[in-house]
Protein backbone atom coordinates (compact mmCIF):
# COMPACT_ATOMS: atom_id res chain seq x y z
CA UNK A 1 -4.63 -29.89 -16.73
CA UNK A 2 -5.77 -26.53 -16.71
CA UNK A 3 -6.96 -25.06 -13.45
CA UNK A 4 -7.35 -21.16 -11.70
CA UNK A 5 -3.59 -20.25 -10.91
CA UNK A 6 -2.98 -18.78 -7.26
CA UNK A 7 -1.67 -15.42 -7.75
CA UNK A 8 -4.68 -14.52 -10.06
CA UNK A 9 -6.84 -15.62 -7.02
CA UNK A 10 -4.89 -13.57 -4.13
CA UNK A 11 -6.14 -10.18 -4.72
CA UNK A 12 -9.62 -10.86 -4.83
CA UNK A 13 -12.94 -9.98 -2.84
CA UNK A 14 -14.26 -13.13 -0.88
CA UNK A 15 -17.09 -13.23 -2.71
CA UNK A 16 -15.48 -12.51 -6.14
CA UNK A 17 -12.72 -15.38 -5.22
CA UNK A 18 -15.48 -17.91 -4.98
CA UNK A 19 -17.52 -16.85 -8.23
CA UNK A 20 -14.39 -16.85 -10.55
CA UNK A 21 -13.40 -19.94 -9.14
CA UNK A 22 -16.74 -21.80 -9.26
CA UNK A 23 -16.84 -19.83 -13.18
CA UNK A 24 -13.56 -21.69 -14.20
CA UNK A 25 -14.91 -25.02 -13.19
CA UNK A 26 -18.29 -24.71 -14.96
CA UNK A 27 -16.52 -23.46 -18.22
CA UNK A 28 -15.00 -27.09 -18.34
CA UNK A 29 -17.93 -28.97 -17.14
CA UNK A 30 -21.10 -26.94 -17.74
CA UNK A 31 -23.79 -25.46 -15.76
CA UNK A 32 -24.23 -27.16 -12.16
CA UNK A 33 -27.04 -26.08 -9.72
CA UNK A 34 -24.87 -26.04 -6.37
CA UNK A 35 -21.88 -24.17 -5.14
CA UNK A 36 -18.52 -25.96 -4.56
CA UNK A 37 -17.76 -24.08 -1.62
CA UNK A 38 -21.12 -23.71 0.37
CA UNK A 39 -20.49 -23.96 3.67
CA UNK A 40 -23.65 -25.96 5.20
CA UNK A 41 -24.00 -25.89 9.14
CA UNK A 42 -23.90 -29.06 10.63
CA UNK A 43 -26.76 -29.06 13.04
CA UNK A 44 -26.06 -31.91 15.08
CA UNK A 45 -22.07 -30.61 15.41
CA UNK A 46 -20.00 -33.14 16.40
CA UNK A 47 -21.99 -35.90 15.12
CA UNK A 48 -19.54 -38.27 13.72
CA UNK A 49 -17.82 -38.63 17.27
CA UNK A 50 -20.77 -38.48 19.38
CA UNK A 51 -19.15 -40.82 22.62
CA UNK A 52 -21.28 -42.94 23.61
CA UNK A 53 -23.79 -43.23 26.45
CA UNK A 54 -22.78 -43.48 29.85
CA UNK A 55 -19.39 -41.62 28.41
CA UNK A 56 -18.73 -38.78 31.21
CA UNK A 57 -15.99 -36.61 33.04
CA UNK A 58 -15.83 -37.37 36.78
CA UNK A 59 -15.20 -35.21 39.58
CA UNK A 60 -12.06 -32.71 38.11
CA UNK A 61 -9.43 -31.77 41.14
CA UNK A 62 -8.99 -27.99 40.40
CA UNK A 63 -5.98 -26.29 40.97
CA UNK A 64 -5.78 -22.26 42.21
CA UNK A 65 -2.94 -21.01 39.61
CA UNK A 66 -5.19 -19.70 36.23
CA UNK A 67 -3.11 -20.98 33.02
CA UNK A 68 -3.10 -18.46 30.11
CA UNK A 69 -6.06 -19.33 28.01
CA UNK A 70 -4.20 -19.73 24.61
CA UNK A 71 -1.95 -22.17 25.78
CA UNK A 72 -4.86 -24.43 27.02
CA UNK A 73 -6.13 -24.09 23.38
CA UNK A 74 -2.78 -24.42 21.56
CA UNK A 75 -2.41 -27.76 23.94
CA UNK A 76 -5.47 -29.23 23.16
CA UNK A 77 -5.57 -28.68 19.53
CA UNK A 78 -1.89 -30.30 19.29
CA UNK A 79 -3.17 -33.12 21.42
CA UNK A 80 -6.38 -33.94 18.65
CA UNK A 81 -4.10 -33.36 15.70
CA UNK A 82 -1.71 -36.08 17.24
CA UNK A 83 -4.30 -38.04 18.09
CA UNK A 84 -6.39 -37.88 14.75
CA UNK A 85 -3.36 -38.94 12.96
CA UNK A 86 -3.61 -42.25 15.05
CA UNK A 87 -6.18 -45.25 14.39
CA UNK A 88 -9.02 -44.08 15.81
CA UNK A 89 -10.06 -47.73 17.84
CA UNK A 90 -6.20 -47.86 18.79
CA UNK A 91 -4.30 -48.16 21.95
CA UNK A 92 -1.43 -45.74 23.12
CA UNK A 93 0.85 -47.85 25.59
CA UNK A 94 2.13 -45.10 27.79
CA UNK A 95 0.87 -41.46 29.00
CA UNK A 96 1.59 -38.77 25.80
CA UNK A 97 2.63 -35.40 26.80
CA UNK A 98 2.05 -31.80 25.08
CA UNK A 99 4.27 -28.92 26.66
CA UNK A 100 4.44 -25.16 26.29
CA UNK A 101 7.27 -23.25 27.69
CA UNK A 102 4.97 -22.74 31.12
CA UNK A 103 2.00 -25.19 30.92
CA UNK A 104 2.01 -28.77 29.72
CA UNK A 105 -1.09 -31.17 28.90
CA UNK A 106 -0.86 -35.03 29.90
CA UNK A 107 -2.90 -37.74 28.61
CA UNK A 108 -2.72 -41.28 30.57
CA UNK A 109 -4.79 -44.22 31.03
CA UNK A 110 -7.21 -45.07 34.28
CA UNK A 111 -3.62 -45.46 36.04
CA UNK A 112 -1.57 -42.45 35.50
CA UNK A 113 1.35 -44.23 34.24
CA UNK A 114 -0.61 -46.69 32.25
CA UNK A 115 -1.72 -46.30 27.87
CA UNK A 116 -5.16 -45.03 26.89
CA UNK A 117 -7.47 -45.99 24.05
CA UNK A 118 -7.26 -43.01 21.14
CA UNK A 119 -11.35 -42.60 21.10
CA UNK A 120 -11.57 -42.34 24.48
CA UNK A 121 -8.75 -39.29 24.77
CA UNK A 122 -10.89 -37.53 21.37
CA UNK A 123 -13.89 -38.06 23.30
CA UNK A 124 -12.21 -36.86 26.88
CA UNK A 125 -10.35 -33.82 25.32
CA UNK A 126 -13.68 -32.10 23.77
CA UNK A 127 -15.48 -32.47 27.04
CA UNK A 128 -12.83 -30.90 28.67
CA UNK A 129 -12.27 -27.95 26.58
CA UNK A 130 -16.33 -27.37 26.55
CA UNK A 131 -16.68 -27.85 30.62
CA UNK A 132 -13.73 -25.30 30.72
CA UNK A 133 -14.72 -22.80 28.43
CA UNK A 134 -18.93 -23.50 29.74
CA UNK A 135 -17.61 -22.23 33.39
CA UNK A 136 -14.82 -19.83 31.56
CA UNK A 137 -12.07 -20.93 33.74
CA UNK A 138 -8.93 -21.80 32.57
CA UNK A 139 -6.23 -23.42 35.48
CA UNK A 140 -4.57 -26.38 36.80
CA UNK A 141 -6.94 -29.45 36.17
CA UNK A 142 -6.95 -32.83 36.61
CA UNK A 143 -10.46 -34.57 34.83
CA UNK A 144 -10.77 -37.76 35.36
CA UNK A 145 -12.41 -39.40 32.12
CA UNK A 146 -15.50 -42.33 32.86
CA UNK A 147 -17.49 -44.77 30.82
CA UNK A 148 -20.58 -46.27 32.56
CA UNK A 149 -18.78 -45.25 35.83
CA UNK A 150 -15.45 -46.72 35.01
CA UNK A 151 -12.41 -44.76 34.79
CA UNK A 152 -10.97 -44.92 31.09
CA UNK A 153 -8.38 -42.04 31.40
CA UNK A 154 -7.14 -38.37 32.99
CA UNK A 155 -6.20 -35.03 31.49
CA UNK A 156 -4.22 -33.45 33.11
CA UNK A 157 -3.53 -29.15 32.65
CA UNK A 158 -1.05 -28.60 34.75
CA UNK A 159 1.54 -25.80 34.70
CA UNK A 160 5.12 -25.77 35.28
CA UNK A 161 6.63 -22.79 37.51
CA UNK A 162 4.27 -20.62 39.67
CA UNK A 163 3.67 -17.32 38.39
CA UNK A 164 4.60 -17.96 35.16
CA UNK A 165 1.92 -19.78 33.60
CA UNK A 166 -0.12 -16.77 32.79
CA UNK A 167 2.38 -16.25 30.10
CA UNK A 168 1.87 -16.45 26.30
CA UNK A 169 4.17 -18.53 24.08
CA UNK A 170 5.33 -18.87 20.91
CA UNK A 171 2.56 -20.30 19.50
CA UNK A 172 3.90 -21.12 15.83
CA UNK A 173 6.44 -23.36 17.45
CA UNK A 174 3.42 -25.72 19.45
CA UNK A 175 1.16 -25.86 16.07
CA UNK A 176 3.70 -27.84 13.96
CA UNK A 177 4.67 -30.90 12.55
CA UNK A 178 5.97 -32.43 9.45
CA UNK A 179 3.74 -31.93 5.70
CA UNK A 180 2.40 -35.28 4.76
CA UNK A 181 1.66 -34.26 1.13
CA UNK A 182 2.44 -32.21 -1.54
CA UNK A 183 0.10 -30.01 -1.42
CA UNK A 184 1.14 -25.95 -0.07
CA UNK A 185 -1.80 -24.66 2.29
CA UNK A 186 -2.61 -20.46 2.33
CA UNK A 187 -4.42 -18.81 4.60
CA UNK A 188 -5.74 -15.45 4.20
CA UNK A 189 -8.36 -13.10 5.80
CA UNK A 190 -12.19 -12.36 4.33
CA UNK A 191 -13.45 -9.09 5.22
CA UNK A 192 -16.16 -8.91 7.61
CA UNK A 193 -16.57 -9.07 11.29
CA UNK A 194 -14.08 -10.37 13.61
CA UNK A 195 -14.63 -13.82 15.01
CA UNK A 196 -13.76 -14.44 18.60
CA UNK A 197 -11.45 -16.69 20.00
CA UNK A 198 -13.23 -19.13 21.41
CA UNK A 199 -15.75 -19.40 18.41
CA UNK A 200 -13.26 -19.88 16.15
CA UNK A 201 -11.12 -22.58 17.96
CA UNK A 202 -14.25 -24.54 19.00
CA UNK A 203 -14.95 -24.78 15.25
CA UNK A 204 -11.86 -25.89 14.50
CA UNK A 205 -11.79 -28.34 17.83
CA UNK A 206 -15.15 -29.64 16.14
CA UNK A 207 -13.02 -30.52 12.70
CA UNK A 208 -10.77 -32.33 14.49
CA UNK A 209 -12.99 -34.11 16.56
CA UNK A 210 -15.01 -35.03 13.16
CA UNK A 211 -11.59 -36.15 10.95
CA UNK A 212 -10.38 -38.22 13.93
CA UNK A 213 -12.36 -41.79 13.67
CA UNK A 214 -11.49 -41.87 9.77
CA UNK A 215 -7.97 -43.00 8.32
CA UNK A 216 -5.84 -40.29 7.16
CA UNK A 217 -4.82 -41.64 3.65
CA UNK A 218 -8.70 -42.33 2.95
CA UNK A 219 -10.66 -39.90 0.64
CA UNK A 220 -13.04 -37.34 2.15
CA UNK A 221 -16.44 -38.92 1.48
CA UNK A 222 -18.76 -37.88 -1.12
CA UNK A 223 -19.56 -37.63 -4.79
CA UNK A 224 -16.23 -37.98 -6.50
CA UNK A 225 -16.43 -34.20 -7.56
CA UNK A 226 -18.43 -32.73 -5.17
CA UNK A 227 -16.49 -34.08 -1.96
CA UNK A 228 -16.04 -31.54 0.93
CA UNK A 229 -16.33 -31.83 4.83
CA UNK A 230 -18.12 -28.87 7.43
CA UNK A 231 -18.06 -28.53 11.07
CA UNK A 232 -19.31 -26.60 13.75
CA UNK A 233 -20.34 -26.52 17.21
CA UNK A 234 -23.13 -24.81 18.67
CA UNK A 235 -24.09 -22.74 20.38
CA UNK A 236 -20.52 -21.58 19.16
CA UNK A 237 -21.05 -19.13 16.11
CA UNK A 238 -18.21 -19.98 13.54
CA UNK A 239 -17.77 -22.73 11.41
CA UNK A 240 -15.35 -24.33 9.24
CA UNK A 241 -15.36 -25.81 5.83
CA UNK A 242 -13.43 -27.00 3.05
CA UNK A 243 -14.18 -28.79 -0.48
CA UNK A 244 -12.26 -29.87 -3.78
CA UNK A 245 -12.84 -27.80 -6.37
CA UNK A 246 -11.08 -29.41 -9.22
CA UNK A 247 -13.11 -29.52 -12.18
CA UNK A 248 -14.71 -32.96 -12.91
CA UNK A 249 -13.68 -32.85 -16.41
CA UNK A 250 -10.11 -32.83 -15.60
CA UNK A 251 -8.40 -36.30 -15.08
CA UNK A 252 -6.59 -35.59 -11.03
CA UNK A 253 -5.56 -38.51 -8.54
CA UNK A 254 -7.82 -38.89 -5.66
CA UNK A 255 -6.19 -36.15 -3.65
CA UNK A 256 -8.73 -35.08 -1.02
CA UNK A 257 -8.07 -37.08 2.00
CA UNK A 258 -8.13 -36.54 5.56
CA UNK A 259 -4.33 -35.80 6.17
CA UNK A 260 -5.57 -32.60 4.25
CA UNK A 261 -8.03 -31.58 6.10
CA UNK A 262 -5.66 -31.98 9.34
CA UNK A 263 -2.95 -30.27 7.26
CA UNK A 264 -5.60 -27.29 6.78
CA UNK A 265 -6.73 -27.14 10.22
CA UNK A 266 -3.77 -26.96 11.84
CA UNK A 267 -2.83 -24.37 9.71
CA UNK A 268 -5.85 -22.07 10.55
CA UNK A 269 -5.19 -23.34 14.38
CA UNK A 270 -1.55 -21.20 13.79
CA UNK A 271 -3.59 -18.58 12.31
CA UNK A 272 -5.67 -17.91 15.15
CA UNK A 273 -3.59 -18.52 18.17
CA UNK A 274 -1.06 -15.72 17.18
CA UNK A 275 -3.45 -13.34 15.88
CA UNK A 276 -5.26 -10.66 18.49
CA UNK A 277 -8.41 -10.07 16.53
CA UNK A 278 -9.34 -12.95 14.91
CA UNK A 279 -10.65 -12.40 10.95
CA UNK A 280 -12.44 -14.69 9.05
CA UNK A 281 -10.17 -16.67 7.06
CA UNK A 282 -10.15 -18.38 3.71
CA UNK A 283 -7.48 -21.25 3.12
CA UNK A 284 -6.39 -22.70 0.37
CA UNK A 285 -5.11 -26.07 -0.73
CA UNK A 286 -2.55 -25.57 -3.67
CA UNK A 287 -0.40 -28.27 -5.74
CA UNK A 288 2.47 -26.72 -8.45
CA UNK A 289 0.05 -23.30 -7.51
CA UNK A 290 -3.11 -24.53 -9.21
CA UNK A 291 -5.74 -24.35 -6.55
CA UNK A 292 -7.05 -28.01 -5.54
CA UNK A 293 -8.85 -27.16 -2.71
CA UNK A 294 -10.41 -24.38 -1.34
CA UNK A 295 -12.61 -23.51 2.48
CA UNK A 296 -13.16 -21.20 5.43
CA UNK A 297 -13.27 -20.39 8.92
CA UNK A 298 -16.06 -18.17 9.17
CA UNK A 299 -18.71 -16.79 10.98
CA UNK A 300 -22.52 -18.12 11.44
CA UNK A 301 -24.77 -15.44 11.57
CA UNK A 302 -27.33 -15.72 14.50
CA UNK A 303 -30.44 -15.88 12.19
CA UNK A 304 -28.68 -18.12 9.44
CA UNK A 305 -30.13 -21.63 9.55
CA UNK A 306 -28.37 -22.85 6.26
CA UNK A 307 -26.41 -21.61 3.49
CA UNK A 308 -27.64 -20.94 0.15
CA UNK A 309 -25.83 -22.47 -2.39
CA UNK A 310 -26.33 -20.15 -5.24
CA UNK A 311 -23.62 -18.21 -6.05
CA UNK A 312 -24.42 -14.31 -5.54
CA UNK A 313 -21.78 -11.74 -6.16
CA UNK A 314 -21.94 -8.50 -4.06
């Protein structure tokens, strides 16, 4: 197998990295018209999750002490990545709980000591985040989750000691968890204009939201060399994408499931939450440092409608 190694790739431009990749794999396999790593935006956003009708947040009992905004993000995102790891049309049998040093996030059924149903807690954490962030304030909530009227769930942001919860925290230590395959994940910045915080999380939010309803050991969908996955969420204005970019003349095991993707976006999740100004990021998915895999965390532009998918080199 012969494939781009790593360290030739580190030093590049953005734009460079992609052509010399995209250049290896036609050398093997010929001309193609489209671009491995094009980055399409997904109009419709979070269209693979869409909850249903009649699917709604009811009246939220709001709290007075404001809870530092990171931690409601770094909460949230651990919550999905949990949670997309889990059958999707599963049952959890008792409340699940995600803690920071000062803030914690609670998931429970219609009674508060009761299980939940896994789509209903995707489908409840999004809404939550967006009615949060859509009246930009971040404290002590408690949502209560419907479905044609009838209560399905809570979330609960609550925070532990007054005074304290305006605190940030270690935020490497909440975005965790054991690898699930062999495969090394990079992340590295692309030159260009910041993105902001809240952009770039809702992006990632959105990829999480997307991965949840399919298996993890199942293949991303697509042609069996062309396979990749985008999300985004607007009006947010950053968007996330990754693709396999091994060559279709070499002979690999299907290696581009799910459990990757939520291995890469938990990995730009770290990424963000401890950085101040948030780049735009590249990550990439390596096995015995050959690159496999390759996407980004980017930012739309406000007049982009799509992305062209002819290579051009600056």
């Amino acid at each position: 197998m012969f494939l781009l190694p790593s360290r030739l790739l580190s030093a590049l431009p953005w734009s460079v990295y992609l052509f010399v990749t995209l250049a290896a794999a036609r050398a093997l396999t010929g001309p193609t018209p489209h671009n491995d790593l094009a980055v399409a935006t997904n109009p419709s956003g979070l269209s693979a999750t869409l909850p249903p009708p009649g699917f709604t947040l009811g009246p939220a009992e709001i709290g007075t002490v404001p809870v530092y905004i990171r931690t409601v993000f770094a909460l949230v995102n651990d919550a999905l990545g949990s949670l997309a790891a889990e059958p999707f049309e599963s049952r959890i049998s008792r409340p699940q709980i995600y803690e920071s040093p000062n803030a914690r996030l609670a998931l429970s059924g219609p009674r508060d000591r009761g299980g939940f149903d896994v789509k209903y807690m995707v489908w409840g954490l999004t809404l939550v985040i967006r009615r949060m962030v859509d009246i930009n304030s971040f404290r002590n909530y408690r949502y209560n989750v419907k479905l044609n009227g009838n209560s399905v769930g809570h979330v609960w942001i609550m925070y532990k000691t007054p005074g304290e919860a305006l605190q940030p925290l270690d935020f490497g230590a909440v975005i965790q968890g054991p690898n699930p395959n062999p495969f090394a994940v990079r992340v590295s910045t692309i030159r260009g204009p910041a993105l902001s915080f809240v952009d770039a999380m809702m992006a990632i939010i959105s990829g999480l939201t997307d991965i949840a309803p399919h298996e993890m050991s199942s293949p991303v969908g697509g042609d069996l060399h062309r396979r990749r996955i985008t999300s985004t969420w607007p009006p947010f204005r950053a968007r996330f994408g990754l693709a396999d970019v091994v060559p279709p003349s070499v002979t690999a095991p299907v290696w581009f499931k799910y459990q990757v993707v939520l291995q890469a976006l938990k990995a730009l999740a770290r990424e963000v939450l401890i950085s101040i100004t948030i780049p735009q990021l590249r990550i990439d998915i390596l096995y015995n440092r050959s690159l496999w895999g390759a996407g980004v965390l980017m930012l739309i532009v406000p007049s982009q409608t799509k992305v062209d998918e002819n290579i051009t080199v600056a």
